[in-house]
N, C-alpha and C. Protein backbone atom coordinates (compact mmCIF):
# COMPACT_ATOMS: atom_id res chain seq x y z
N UNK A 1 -15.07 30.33 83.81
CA UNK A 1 -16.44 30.16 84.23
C UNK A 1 -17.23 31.39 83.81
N UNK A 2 -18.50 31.18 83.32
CA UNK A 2 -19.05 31.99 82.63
C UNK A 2 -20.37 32.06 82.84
N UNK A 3 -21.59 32.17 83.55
CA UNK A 3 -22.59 32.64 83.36
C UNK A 3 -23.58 32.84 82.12
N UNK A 4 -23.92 31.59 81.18
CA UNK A 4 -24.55 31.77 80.03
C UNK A 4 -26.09 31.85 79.52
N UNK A 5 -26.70 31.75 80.76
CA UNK A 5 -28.03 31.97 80.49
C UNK A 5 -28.81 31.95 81.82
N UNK A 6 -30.08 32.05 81.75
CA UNK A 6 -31.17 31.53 83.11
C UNK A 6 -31.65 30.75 82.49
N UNK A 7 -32.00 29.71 83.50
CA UNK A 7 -32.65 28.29 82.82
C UNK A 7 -33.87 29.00 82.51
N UNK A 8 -35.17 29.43 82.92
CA UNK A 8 -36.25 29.94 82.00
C UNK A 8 -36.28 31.06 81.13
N UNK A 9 -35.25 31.58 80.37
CA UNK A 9 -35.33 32.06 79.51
C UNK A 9 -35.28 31.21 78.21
N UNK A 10 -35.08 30.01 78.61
CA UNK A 10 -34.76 29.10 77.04
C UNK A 10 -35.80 28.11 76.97
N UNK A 11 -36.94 27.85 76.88
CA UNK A 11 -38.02 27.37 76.54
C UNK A 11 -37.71 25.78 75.66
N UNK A 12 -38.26 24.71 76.06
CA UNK A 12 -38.00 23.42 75.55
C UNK A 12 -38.03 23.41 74.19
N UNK A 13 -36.97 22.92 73.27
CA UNK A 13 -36.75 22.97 72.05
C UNK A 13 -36.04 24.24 71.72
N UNK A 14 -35.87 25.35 72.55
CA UNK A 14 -35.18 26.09 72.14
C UNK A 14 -33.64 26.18 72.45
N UNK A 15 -33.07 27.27 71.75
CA UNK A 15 -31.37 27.61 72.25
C UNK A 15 -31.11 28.99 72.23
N UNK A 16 -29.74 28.84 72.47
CA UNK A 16 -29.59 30.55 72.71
C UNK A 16 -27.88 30.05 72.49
N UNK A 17 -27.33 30.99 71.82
CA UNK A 17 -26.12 31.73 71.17
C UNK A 17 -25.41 32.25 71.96
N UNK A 18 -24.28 31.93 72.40
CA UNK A 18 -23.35 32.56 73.41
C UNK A 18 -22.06 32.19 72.89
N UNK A 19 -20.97 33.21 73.66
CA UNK A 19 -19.19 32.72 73.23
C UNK A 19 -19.28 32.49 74.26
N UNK A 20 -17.48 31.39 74.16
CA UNK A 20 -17.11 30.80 75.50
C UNK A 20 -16.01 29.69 74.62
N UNK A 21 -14.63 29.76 75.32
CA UNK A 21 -14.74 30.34 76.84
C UNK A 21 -13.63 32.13 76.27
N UNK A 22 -13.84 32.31 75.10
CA UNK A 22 -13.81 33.53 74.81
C UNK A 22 -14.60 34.23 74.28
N UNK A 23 -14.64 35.96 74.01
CA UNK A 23 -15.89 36.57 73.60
C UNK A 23 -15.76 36.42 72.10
N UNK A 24 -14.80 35.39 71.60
CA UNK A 24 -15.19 35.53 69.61
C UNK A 24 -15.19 34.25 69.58
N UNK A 25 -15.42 33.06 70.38
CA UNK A 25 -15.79 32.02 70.12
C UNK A 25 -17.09 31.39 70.78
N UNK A 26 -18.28 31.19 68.97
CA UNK A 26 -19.25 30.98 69.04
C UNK A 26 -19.94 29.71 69.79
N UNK A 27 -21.11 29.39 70.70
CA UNK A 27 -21.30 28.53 71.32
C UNK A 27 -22.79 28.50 71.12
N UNK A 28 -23.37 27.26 71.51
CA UNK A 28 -24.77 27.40 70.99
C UNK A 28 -25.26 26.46 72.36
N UNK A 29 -26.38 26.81 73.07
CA UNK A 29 -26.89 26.11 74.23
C UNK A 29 -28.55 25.55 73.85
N UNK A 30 -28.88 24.48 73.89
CA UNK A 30 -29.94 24.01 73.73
C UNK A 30 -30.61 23.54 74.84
N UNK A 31 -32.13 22.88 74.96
CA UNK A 31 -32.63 22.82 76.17
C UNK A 31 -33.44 21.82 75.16
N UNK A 32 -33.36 20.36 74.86
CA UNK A 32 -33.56 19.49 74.22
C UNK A 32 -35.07 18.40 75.00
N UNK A 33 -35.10 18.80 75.92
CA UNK A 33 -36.28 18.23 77.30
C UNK A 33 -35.53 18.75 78.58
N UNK A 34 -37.07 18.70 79.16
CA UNK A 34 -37.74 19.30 80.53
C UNK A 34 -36.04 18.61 81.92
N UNK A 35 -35.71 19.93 82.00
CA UNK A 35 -34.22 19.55 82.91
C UNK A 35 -32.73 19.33 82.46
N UNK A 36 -33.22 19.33 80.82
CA UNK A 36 -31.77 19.22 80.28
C UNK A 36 -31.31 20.28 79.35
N UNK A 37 -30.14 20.71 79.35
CA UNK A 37 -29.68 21.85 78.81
C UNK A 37 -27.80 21.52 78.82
N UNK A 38 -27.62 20.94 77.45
CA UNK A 38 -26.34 20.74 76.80
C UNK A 38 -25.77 22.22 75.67
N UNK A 39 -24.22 22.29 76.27
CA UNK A 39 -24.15 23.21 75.21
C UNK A 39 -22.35 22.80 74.20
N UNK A 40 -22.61 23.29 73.41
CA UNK A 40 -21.53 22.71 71.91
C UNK A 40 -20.54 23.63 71.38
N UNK A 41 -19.78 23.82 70.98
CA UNK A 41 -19.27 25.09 70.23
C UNK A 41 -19.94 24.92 69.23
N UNK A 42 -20.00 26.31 68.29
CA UNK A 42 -21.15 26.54 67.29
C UNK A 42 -20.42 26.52 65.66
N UNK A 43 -19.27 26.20 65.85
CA UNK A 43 -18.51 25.72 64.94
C UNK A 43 -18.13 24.53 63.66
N UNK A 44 -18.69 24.31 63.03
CA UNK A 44 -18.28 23.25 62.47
C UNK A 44 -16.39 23.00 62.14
N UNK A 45 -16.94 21.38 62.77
CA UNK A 45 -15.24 20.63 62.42
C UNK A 45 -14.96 20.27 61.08
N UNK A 46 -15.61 20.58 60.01
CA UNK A 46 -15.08 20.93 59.02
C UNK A 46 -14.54 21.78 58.39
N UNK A 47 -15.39 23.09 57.89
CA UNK A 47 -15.30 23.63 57.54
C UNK A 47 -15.04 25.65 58.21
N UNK A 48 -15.56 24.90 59.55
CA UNK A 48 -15.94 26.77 60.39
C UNK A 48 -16.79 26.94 60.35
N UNK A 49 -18.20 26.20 59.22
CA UNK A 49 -19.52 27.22 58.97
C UNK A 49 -20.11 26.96 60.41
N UNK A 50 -21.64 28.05 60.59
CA UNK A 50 -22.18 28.08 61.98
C UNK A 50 -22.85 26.60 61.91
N UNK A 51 -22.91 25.88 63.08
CA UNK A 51 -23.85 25.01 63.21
C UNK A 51 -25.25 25.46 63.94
N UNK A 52 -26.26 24.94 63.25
CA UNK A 52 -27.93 25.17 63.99
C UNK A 52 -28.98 24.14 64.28
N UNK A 53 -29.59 24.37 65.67
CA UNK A 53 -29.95 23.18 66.12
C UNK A 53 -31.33 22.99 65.31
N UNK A 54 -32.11 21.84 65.48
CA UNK A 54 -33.05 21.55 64.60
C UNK A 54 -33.92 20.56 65.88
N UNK A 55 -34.67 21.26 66.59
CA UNK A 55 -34.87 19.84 67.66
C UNK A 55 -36.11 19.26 67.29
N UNK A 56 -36.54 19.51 66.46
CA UNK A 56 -37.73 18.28 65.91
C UNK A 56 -36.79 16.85 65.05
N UNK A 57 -35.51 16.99 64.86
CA UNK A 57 -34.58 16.11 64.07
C UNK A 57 -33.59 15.64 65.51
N UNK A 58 -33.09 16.32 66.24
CA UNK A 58 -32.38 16.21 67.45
C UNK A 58 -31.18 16.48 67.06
N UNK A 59 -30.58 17.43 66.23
CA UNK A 59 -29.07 17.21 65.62
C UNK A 59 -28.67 18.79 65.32
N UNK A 60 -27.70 18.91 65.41
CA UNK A 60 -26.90 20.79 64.83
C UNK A 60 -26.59 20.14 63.76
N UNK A 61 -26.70 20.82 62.36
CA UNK A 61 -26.58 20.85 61.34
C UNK A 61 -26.24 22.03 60.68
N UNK A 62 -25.07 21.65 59.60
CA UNK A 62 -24.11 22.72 59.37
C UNK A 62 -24.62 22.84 57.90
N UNK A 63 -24.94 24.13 57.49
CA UNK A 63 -25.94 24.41 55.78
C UNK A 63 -24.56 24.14 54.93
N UNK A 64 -23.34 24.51 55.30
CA UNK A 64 -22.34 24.31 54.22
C UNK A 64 -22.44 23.38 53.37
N UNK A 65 -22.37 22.45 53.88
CA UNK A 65 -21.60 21.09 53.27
C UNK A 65 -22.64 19.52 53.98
N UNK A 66 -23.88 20.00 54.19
CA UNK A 66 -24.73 19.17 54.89
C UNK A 66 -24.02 18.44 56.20
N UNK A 67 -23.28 18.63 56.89
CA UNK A 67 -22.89 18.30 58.39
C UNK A 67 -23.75 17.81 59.06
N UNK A 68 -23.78 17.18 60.33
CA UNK A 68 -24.78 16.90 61.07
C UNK A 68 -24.33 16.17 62.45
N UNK A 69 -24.49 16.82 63.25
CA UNK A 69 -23.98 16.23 64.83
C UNK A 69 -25.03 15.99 65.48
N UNK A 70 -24.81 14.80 66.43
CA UNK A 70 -26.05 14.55 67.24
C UNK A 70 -26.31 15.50 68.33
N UNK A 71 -27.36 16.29 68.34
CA UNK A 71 -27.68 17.36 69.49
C UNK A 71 -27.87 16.64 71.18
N UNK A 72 -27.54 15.48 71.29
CA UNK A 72 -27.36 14.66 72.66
C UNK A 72 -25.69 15.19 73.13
N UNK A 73 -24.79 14.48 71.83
CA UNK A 73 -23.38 14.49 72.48
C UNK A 73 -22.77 15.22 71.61
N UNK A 74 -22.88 15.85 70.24
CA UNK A 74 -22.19 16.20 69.52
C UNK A 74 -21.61 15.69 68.44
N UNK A 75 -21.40 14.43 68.86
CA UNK A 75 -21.02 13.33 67.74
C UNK A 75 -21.23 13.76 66.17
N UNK A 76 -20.59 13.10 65.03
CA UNK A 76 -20.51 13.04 63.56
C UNK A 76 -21.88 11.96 63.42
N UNK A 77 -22.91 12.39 62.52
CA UNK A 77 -23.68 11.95 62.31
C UNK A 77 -24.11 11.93 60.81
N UNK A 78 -23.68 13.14 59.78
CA UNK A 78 -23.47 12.62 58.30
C UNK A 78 -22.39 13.87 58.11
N UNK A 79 -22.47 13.57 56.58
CA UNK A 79 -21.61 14.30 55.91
C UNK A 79 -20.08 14.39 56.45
N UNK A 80 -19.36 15.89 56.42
CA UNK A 80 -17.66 15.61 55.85
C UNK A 80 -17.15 15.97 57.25
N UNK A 81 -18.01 16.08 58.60
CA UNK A 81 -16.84 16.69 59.61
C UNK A 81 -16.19 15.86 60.38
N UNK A 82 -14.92 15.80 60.56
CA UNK A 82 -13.80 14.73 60.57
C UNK A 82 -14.63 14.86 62.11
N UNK A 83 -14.69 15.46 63.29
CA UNK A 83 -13.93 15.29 64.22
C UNK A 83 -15.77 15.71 65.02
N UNK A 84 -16.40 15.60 66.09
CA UNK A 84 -17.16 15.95 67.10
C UNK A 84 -16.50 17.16 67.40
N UNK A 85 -18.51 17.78 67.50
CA UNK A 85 -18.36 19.48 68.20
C UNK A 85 -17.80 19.48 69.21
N UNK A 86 -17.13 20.28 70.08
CA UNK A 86 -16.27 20.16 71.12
C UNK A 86 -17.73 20.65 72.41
N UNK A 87 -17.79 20.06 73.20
CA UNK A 87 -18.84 20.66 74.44
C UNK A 87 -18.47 20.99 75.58
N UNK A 88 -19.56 21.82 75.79
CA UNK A 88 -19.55 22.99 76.27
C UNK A 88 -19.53 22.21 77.95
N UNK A 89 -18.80 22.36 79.44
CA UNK A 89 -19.52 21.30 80.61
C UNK A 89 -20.30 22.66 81.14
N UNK A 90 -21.52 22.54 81.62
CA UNK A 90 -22.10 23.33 82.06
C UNK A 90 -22.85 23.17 83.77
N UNK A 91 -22.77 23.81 84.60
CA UNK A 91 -23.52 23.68 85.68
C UNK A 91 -24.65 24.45 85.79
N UNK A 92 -25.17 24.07 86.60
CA UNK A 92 -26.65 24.84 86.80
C UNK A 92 -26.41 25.46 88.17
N UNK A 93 -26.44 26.53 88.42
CA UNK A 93 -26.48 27.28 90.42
C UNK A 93 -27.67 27.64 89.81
N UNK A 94 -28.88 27.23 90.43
CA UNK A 94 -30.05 28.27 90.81
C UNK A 94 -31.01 28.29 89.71
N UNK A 95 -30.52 29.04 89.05
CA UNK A 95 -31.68 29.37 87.56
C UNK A 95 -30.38 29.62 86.80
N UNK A 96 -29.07 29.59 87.04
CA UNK A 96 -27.97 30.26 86.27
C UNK A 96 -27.81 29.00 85.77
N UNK A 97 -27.24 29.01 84.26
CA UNK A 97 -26.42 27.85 83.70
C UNK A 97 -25.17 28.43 83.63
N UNK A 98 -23.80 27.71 84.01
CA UNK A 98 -22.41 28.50 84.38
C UNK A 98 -21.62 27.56 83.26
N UNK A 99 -21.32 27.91 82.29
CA UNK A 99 -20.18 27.29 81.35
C UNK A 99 -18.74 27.11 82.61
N UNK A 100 -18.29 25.87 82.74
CA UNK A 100 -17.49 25.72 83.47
C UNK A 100 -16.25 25.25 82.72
N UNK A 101 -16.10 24.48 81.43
CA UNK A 101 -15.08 23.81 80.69
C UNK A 101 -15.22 23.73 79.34
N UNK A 102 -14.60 23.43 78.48
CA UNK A 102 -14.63 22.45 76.81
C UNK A 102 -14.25 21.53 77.14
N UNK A 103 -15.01 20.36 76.37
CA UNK A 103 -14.48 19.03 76.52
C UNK A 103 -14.44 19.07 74.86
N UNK A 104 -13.11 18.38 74.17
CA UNK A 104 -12.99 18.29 73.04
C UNK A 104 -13.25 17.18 72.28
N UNK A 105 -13.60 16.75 71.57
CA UNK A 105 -14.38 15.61 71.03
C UNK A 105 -13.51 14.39 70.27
């Protein structure tokens, strides 16, 4: 359990960059509409490259190899990555968002 952000520091459409549930594994938290805040490993299942969210498109997209996961669930949405981003379960206490698990895809 991890402590990864305050809910108003991340502004609608935006994200913020965190590890979890170790300090060298990359995680990416988005805030996609008003109350919701999903977070992904920042990894692509292809290749390793970083994935980055795009929320006027709704999807993390990986520059390698054109990748593309749906920024709702994570899901394979084009290109070569065999497998869904693994996500992040997150709770909310207060204004805290608390990384509590990985769910693997």
């Amino acid at each position: 359990m991890r402590v990864v952000a305050r809910a108003a520091e991340i502004p609608v459409g935006g994200s913020k960059i965190f590890t979890y549930p170790s300090d060298i594994e990359p995680c990416i938290l988005i805030h996609p509409a008003a109350d919701t805040f999903l977070a992904f490993s920042r990894t692509c299942t292809h290749a390793s490259c970083a994935v980055f969210y795009h929320p006027e498109d709704n999807v993390l997209a990986c520059p390698c190899h054109q990748g593309a996961f749906s920024a709702a669930d994570g899901s394979v949405i084009a290109g070569p990555p065999p497998r869904p981003l693994p996500r992040v379960t997150l709770e909310r206490r207060g204004q805290d968002l608390v990384a509590t698990g990985l769910v693997k895809g």
